[in-house]
C-alpha atoms as a PDB file:
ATOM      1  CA  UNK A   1     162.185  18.076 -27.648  1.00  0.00           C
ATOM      2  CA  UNK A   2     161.271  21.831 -28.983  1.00  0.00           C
ATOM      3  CA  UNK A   3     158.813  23.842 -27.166  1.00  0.00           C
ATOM      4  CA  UNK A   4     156.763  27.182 -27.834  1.00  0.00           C
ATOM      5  CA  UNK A   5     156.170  29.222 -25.604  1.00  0.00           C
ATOM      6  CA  UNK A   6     154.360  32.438 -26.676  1.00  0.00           C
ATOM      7  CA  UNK A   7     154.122  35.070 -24.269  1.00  0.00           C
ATOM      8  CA  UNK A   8     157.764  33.922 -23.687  1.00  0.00           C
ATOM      9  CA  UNK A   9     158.925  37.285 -22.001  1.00  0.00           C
ATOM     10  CA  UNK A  10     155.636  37.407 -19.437  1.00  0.00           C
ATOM     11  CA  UNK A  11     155.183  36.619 -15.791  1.00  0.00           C
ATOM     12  CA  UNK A  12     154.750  33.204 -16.173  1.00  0.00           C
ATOM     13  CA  UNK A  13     155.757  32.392 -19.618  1.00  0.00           C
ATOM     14  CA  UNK A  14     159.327  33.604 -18.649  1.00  0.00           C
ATOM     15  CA  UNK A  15     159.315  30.991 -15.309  1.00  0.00           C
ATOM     16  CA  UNK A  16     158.078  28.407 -17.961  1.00  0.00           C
ATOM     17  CA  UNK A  17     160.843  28.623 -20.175  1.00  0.00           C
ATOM     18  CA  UNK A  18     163.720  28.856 -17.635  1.00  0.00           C
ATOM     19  CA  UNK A  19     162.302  25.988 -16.297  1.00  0.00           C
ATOM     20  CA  UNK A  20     161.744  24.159 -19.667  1.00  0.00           C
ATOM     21  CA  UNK A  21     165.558  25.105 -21.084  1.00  0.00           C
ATOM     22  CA  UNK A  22     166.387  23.203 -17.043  1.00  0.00           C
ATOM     23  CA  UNK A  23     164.724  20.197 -18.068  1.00  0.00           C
ATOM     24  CA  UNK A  24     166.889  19.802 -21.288  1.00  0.00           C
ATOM     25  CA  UNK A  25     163.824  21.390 -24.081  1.00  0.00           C
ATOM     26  CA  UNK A  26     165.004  23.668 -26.232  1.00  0.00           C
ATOM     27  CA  UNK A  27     162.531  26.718 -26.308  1.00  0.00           C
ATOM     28  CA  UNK A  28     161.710  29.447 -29.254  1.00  0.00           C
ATOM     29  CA  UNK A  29     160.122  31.931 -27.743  1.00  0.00           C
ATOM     30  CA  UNK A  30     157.906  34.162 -28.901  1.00  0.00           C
ATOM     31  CA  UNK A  31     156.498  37.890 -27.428  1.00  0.00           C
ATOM     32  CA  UNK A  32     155.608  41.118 -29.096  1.00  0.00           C
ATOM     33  CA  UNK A  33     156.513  42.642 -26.218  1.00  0.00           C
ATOM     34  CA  UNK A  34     153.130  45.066 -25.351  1.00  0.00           C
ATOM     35  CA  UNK A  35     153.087  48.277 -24.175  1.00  0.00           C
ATOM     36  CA  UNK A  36     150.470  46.846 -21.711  1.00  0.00           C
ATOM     37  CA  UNK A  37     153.333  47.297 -19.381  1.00  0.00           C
ATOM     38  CA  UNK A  38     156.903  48.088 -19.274  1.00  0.00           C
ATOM     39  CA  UNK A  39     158.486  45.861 -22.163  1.00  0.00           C
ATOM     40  CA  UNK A  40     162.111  46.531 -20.322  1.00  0.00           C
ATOM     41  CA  UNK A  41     160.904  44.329 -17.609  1.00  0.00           C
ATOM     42  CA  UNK A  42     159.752  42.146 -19.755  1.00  0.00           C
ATOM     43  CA  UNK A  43     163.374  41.952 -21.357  1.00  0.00           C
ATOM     44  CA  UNK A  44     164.771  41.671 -17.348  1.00  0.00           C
ATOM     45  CA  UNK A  45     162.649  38.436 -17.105  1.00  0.00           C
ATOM     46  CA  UNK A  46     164.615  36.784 -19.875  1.00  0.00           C
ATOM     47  CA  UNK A  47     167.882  37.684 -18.337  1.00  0.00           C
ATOM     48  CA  UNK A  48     168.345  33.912 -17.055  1.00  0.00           C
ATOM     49  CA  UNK A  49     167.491  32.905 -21.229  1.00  0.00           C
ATOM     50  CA  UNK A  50     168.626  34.997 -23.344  1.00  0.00           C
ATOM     51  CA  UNK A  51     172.529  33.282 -23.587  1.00  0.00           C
ATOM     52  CA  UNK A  52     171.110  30.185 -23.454  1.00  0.00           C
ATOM     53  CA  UNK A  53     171.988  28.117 -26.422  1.00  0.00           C
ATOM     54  CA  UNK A  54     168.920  26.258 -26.196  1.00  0.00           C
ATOM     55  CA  UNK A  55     166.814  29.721 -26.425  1.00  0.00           C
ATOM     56  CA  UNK A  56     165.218  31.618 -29.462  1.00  0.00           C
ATOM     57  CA  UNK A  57     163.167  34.321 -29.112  1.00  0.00           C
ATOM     58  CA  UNK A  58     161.388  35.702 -31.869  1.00  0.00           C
ATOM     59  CA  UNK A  59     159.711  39.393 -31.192  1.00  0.00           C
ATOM     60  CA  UNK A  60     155.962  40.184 -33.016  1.00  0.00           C
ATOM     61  CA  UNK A  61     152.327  39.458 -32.929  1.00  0.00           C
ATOM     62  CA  UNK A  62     151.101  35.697 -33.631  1.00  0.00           C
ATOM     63  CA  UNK A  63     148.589  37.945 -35.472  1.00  0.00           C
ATOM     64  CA  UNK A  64     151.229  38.938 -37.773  1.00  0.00           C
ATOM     65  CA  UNK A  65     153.552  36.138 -38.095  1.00  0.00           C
ATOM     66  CA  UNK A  66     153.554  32.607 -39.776  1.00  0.00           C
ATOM     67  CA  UNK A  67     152.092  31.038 -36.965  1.00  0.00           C
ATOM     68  CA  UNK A  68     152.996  27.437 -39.503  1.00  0.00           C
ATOM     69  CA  UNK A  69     156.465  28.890 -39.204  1.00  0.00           C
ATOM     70  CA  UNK A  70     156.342  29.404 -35.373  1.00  0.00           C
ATOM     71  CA  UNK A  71     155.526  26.007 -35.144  1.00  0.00           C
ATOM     72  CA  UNK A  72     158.290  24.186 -37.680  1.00  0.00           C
ATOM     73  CA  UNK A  73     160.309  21.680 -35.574  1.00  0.00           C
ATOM     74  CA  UNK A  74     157.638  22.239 -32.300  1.00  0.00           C
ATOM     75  CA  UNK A  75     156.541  19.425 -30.523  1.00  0.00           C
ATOM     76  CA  UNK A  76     154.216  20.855 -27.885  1.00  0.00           C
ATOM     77  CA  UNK A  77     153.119  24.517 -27.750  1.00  0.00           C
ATOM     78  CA  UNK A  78     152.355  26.157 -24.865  1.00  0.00           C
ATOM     79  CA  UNK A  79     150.208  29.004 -25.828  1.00  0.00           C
ATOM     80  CA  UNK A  80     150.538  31.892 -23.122  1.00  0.00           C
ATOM     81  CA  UNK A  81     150.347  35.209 -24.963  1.00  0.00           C
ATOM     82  CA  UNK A  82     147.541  37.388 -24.194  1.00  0.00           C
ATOM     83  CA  UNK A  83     146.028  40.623 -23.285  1.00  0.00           C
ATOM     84  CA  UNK A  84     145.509  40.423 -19.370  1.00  0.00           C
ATOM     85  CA  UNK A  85     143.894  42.685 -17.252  1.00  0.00           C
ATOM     86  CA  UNK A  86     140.061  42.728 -16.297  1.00  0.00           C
ATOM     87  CA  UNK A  87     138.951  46.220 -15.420  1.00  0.00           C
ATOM     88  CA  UNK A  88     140.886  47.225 -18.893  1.00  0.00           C
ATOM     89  CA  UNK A  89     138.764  44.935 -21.339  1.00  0.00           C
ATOM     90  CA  UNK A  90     135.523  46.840 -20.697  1.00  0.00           C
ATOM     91  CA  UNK A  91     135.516  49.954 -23.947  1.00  0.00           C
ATOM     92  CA  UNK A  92     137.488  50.806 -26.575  1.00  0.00           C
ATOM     93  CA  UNK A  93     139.884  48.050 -25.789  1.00  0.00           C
ATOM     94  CA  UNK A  94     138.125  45.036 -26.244  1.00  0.00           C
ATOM     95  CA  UNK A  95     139.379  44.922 -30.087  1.00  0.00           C
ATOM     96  CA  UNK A  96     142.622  44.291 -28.330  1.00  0.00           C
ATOM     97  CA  UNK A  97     141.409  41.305 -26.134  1.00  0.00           C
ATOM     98  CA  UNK A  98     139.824  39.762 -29.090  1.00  0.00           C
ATOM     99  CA  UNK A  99     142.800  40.362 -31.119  1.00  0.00           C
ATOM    100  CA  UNK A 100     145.279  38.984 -28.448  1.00  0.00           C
ATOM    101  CA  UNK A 101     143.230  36.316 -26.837  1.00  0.00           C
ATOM    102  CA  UNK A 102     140.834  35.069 -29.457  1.00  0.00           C
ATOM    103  CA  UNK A 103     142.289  35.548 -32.952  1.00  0.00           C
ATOM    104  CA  UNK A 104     145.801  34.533 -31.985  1.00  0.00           C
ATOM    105  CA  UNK A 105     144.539  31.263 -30.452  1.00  0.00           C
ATOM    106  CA  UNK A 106     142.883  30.604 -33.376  1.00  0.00           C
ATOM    107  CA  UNK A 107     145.282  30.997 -36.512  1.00  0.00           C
ATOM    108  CA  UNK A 108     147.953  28.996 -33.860  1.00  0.00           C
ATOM    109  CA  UNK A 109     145.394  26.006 -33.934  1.00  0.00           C
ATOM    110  CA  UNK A 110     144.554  26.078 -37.769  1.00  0.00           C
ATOM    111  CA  UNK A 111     148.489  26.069 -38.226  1.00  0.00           C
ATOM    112  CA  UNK A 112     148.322  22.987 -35.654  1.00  0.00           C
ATOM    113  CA  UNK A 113     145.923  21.299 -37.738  1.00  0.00           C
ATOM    114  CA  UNK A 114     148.798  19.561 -39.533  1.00  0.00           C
ATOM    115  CA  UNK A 115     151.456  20.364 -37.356  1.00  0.00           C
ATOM    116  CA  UNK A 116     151.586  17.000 -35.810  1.00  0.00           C
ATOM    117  CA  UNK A 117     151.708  18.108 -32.215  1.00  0.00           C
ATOM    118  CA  UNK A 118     152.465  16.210 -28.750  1.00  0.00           C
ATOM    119  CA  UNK A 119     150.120  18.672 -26.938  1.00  0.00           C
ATOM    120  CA  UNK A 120     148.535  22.497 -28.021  1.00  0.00           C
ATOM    121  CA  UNK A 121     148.345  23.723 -24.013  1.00  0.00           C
ATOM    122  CA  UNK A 122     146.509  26.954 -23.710  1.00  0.00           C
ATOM    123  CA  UNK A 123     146.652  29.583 -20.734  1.00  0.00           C
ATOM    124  CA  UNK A 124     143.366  30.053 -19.540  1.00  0.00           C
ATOM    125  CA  UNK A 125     141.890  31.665 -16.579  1.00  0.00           C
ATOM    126  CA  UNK A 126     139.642  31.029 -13.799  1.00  0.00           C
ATOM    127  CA  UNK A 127     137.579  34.241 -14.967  1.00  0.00           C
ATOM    128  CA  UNK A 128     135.670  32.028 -17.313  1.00  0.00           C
ATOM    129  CA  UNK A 129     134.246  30.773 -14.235  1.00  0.00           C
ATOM    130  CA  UNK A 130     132.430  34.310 -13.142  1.00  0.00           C
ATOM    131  CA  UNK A 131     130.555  34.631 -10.153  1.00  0.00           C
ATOM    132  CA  UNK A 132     130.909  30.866  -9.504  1.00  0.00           C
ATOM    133  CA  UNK A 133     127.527  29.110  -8.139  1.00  0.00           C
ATOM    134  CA  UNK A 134     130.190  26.715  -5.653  1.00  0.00           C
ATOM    135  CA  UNK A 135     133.441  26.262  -4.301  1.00  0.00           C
ATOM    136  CA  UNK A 136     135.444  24.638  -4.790  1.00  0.00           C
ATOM    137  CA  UNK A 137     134.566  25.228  -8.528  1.00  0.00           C
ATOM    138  CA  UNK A 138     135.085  22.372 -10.501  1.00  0.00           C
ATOM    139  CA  UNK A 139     135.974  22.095 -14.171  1.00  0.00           C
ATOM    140  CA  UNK A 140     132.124  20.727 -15.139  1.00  0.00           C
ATOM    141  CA  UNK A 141     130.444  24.018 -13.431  1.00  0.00           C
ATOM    142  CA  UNK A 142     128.815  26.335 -15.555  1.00  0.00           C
ATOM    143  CA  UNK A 143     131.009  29.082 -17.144  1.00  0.00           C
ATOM    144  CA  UNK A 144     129.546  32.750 -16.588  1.00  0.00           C
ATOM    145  CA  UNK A 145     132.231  35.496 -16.807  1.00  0.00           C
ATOM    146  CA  UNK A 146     131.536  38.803 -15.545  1.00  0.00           C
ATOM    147  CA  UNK A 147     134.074  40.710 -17.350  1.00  0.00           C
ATOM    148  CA  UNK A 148     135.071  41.135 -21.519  1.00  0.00           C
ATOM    149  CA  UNK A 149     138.420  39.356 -20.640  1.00  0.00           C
ATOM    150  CA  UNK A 150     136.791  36.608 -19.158  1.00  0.00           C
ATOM    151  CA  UNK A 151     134.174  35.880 -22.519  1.00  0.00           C
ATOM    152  CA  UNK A 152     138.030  36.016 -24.286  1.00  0.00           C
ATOM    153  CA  UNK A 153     139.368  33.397 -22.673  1.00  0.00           C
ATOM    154  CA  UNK A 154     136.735  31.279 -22.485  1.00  0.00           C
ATOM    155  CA  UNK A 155     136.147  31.794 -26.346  1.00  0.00           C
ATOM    156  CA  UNK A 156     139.712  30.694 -26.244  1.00  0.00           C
ATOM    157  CA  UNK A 157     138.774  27.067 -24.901  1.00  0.00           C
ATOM    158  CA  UNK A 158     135.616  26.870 -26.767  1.00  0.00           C
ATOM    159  CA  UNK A 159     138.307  27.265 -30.023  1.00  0.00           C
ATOM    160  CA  UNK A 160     140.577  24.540 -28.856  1.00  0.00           C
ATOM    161  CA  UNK A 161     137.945  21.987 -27.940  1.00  0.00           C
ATOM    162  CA  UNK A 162     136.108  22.657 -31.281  1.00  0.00           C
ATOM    163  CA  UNK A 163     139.672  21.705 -32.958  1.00  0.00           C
ATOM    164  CA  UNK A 164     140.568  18.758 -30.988  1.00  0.00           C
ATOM    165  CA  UNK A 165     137.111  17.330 -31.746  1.00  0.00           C
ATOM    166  CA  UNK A 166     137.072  18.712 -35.176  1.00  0.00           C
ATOM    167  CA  UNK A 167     140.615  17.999 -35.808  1.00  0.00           C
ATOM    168  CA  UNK A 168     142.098  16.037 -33.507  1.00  0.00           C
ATOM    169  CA  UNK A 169     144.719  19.042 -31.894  1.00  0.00           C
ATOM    170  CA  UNK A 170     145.712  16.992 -28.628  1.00  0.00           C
ATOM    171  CA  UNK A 171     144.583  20.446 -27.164  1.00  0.00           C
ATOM    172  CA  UNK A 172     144.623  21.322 -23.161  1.00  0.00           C
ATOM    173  CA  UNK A 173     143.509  24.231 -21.433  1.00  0.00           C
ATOM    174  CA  UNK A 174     144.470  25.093 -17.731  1.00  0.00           C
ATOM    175  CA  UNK A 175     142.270  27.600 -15.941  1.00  0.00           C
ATOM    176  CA  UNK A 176     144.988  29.622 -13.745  1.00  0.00           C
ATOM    177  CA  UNK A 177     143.655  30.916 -10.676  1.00  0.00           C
ATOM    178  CA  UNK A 178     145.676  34.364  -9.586  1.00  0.00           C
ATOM    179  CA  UNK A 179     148.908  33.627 -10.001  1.00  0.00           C
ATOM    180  CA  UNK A 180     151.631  35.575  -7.600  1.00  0.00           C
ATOM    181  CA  UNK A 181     155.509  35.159  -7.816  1.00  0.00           C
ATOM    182  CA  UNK A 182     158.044  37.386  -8.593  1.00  0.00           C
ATOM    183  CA  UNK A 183     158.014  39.140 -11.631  1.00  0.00           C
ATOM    184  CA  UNK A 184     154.426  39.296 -10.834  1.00  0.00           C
ATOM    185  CA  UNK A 185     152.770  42.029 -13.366  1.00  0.00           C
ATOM    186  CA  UNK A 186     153.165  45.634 -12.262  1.00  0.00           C
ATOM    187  CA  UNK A 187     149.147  46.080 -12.566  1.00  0.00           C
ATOM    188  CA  UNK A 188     148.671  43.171 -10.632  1.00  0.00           C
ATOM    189  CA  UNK A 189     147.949  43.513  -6.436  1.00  0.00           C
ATOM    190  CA  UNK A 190     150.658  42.042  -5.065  1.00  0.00           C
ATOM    191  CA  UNK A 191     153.476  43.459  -6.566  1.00  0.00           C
ATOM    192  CA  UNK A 192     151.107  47.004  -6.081  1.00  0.00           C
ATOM    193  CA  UNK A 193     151.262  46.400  -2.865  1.00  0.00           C
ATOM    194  CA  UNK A 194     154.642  44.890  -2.348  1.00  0.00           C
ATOM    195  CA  UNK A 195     156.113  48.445  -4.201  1.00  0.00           C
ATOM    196  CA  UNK A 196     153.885  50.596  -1.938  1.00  0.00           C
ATOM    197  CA  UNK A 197     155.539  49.055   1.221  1.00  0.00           C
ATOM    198  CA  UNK A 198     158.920  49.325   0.005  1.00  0.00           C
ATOM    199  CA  UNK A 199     158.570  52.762  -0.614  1.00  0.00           C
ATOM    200  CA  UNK A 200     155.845  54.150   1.913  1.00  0.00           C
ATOM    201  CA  UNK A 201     153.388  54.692  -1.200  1.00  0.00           C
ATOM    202  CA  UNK A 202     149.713  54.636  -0.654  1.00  0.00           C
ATOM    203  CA  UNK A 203     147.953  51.685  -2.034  1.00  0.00           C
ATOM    204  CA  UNK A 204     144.580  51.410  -3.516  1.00  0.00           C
ATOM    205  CA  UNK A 205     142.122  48.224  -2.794  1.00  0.00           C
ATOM    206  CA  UNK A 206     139.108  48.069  -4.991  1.00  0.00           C
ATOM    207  CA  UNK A 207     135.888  47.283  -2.430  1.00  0.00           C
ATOM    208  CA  UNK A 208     136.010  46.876   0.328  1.00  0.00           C
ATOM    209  CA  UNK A 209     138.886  44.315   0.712  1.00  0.00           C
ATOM    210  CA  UNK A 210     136.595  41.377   1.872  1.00  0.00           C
ATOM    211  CA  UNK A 211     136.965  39.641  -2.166  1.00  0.00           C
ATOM    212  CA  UNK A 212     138.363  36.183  -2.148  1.00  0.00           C
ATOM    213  CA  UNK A 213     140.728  34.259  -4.072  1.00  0.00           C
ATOM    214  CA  UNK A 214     142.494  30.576  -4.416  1.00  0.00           C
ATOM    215  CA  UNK A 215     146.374  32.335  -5.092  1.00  0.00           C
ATOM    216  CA  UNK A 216     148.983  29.748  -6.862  1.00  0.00           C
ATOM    217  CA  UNK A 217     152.600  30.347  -6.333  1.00  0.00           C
ATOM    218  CA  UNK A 218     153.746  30.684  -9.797  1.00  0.00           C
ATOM    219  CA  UNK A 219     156.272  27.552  -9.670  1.00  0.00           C
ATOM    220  CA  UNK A 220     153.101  25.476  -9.459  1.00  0.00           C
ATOM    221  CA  UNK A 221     151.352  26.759 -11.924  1.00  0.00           C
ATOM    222  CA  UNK A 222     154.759  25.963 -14.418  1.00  0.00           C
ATOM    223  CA  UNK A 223     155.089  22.486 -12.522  1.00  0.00           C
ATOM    224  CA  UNK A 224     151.210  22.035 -13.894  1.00  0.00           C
ATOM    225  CA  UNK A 225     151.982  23.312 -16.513  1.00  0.00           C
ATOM    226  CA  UNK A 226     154.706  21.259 -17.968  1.00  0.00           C
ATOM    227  CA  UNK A 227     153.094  18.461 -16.863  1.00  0.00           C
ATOM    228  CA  UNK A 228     149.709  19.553 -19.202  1.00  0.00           C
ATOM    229  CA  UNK A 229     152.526  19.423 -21.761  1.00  0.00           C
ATOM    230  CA  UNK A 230     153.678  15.960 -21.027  1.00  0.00           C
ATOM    231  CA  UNK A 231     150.369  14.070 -20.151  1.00  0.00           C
ATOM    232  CA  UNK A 232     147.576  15.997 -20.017  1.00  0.00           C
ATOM    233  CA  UNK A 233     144.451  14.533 -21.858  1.00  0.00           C
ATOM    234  CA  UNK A 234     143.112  15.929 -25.057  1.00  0.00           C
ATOM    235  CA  UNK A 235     140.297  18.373 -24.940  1.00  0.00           C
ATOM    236  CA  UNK A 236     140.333  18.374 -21.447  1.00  0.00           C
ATOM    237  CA  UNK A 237     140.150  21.736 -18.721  1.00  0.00           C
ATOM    238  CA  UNK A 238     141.936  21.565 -15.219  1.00  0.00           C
ATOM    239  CA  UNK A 239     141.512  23.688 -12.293  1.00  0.00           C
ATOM    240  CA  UNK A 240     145.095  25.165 -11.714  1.00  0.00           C
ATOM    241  CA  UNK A 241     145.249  26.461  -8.195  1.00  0.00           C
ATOM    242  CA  UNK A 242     147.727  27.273  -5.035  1.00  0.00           C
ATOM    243  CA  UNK A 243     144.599  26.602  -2.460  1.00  0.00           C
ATOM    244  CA  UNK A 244     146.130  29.724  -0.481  1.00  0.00           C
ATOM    245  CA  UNK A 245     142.581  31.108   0.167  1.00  0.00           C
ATOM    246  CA  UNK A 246     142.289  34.534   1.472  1.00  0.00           C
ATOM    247  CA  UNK A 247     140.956  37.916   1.276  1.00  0.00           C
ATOM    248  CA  UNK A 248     142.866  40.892   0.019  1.00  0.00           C
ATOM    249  CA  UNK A 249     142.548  42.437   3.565  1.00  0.00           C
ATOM    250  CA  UNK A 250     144.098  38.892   5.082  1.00  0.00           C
ATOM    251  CA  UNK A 251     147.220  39.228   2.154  1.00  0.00           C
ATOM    252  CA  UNK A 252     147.553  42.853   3.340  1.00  0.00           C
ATOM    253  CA  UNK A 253     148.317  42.306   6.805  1.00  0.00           C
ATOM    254  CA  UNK A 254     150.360  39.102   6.029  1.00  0.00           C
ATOM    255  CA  UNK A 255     152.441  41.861   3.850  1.00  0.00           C
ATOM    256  CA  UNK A 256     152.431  44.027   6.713  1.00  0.00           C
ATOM    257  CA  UNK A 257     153.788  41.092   8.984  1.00  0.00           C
ATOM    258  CA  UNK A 258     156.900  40.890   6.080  1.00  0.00           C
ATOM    259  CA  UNK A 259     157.494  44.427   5.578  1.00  0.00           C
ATOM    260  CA  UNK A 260     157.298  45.192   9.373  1.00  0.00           C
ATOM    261  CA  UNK A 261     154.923  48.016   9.280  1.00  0.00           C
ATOM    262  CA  UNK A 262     151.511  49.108   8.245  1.00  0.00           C
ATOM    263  CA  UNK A 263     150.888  49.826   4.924  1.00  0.00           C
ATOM    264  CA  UNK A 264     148.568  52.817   4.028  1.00  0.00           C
ATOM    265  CA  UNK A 265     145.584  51.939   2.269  1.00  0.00           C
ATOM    266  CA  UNK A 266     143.082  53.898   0.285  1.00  0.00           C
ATOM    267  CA  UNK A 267     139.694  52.394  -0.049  1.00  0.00           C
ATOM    268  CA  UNK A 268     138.379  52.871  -4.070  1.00  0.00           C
ATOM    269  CA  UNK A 269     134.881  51.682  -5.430  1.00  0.00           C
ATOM    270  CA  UNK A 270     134.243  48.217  -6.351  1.00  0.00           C
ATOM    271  CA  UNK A 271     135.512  47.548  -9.990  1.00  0.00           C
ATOM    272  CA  UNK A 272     132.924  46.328 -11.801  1.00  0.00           C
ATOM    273  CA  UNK A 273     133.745  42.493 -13.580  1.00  0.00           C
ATOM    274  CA  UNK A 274     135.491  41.953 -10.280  1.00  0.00           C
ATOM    275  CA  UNK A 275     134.553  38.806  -8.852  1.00  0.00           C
ATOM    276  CA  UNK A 276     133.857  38.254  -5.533  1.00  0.00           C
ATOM    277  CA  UNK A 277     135.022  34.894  -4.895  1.00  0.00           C
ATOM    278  CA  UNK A 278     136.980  32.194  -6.592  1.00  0.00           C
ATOM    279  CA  UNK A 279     138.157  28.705  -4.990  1.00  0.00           C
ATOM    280  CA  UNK A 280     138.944  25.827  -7.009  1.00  0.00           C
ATOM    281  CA  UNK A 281     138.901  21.812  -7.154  1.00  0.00           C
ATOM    282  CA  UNK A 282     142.200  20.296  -8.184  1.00  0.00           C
ATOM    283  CA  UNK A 283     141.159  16.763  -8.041  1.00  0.00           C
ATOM    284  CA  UNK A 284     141.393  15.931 -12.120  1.00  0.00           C
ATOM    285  CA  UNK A 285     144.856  18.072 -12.271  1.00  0.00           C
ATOM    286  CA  UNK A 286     145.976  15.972  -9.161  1.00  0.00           C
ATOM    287  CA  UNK A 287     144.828  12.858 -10.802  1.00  0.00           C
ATOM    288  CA  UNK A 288     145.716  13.405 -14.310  1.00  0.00           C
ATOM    289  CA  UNK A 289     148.529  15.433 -14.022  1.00  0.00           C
ATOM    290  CA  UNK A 290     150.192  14.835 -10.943  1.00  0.00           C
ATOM    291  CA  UNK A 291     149.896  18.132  -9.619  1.00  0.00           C
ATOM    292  CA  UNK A 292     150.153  19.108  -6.033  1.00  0.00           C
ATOM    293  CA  UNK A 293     150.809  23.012  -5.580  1.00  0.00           C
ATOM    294  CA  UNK A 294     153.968  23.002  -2.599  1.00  0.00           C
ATOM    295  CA  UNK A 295     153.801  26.829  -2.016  1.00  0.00           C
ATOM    296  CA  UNK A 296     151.895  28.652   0.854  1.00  0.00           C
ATOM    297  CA  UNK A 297     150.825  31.958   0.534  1.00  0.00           C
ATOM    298  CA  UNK A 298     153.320  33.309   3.261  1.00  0.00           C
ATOM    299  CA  UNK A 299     156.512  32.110   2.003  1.00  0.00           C
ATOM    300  CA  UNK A 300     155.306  32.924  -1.689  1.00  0.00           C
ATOM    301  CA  UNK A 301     154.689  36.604  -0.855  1.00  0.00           C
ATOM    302  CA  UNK A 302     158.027  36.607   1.050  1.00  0.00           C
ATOM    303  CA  UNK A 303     160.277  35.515  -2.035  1.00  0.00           C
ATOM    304  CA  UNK A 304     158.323  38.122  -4.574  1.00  0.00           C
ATOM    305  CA  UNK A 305     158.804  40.565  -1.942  1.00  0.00           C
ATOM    306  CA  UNK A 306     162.719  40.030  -1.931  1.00  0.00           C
ATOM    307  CA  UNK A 307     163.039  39.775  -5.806  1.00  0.00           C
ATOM    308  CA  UNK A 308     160.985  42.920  -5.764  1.00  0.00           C
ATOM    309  CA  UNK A 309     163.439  44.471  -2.762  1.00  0.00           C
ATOM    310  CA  UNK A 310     166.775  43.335  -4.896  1.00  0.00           C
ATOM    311  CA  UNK A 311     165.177  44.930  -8.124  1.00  0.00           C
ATOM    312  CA  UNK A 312     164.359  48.103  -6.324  1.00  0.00           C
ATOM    313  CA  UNK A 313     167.545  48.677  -5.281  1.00  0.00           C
END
């Protein structure tokens, strides 16, 4: 079996494909390797790849591509390439998230029209969810984002179901909620944090630290994820989350347990687009696609705190 993975060189689209190439699928992966962040740590996450025989990668924009080329040969695509980020989709760069999130999704379905796929899986978020009226969330609740990236993703879905109803693109889309692992985004709080304590840094928490979140240990999501690939229904949404719940103040002084010292925090306003809360129901990804997440939040943070320890020397 031949996979794509776009967003190949990412967080979790580089954890996919090591794990894929494991599993005996070959893997052409695709990235255009962003500024949005370092791209030389994006090459460092396909260290464990790059020799593999069973590995292509192919560097540009899906937006500039063949994406009827990207998919010759594919039997499932696993669509991961996007412009992340919240507090940066507000302004001037929205053209980007539209570009990256909406417009890519779309010419990679129209070229899956007739591509014959096993499964189109697409990278969603729980953002689409917003300011959620309940937790757990489940997959039927009302959508209301509260951020630009969040109306791109959930454009993103819209997209696929329209083509798997339209079309019949055995389409899936898997709503991550805040992934954490190592190789964890730079931007992203954890690894923030994580850098700060290694190196006595301040750190800086939006609000006032009290904001909630369901955090997945990124070898879940990927278990969920191949398993989307495998036997996930068509034009169906799942929940994809850890169910560590806890407040950025709670992750801070489990960090501060690990590190074995206080960490010094600076206080910033509220980001606006932020949500307060997310928690999510995993019942139709349990029942559908097997999944049952295996890491706690604890012994994730500790093994993205020794990658990050090893990296930093």
């Amino acid at each position: 079996m031949r996979a794509l993975v776009t967003g190949a060189a990412g967080f979790i689209g580089s954890h996919l494909s090591e794990a894929l190439l494991a599993g005996g699928t070959e893997v052409r992966g695709v990235d255009r390797l962003a500024d949005y962040y370092d791209p030389g740590l994006k090459r460092l996450n396909l260290a464990a790849v790059q020799d593999s025989s069973g590995f292509e990668l192919i560097e540009g924009s899906i937006n500039e591509l063949s994406p009827a080329a990207l998919l010759d040969g594919v039997d499932v695509v696993f669509h991961l390439a996007g412009q992340p980020g919240v507090r940066a989709s507000w302004g001037s760069e929205f053209q980007v998230y539209l570009d990256d999130n909406v417009t890519s999704t779309q010419r990679l379905l129209e070229a899956a029209r007739d591509a014959g796929l096993q499964r189109f899986v697409l990278a969603s978020s729980s953002s689409i969810y917003g300011d959620a009226e309940r937790f757990p969330t489940e997959e039927g609740d009302k959508p209301a984002p509260v951020s630009p990236y969040g109306v791109t993703k959930l454009a993103a879905e819209h997209l696929c179901r329209l083509y798997f109803s339209g079309f019949g693109v055995p389409t899936v889309a898997l709503r991550y909620f805040t992934i954490f692992g190592p190789r964890q985004r730079p931007d992203m709080a954890f690894t923030r944090f994580i850098r700060a304590g290694l190196t006595g840094s301040r750190i800086e928490v939006f609000g006032d630290g009290e904001q909630e979140r369901d955090f997945t240990f990124v070898a879940d999501a990927v278990a969920a994820t191949i398993a989307a690939g495998a036997q996930g229904r068509p034009g169906a949404s799942y929940n994809i989350a850890g169910g560590n719940h806890a407040t950025v103040n709670e992750v801070i002084a489990i960090l501060e347990g690990l590190l074995d010292k206080p960490l010094d925090v600076q206080r910033m306003p509220a980001v606006v687009g932020d949500a307060r809360k997310t928690g999510a129901a995993i019942s139709l990804a349990a029942s559908d696609l097997g999944y049952s997440p295996q890491t706690d939040l604890a012994d994730g943070l500790r093994a993205q705190l020794e990658v990050e320890r090893a990296r930093s020397g």
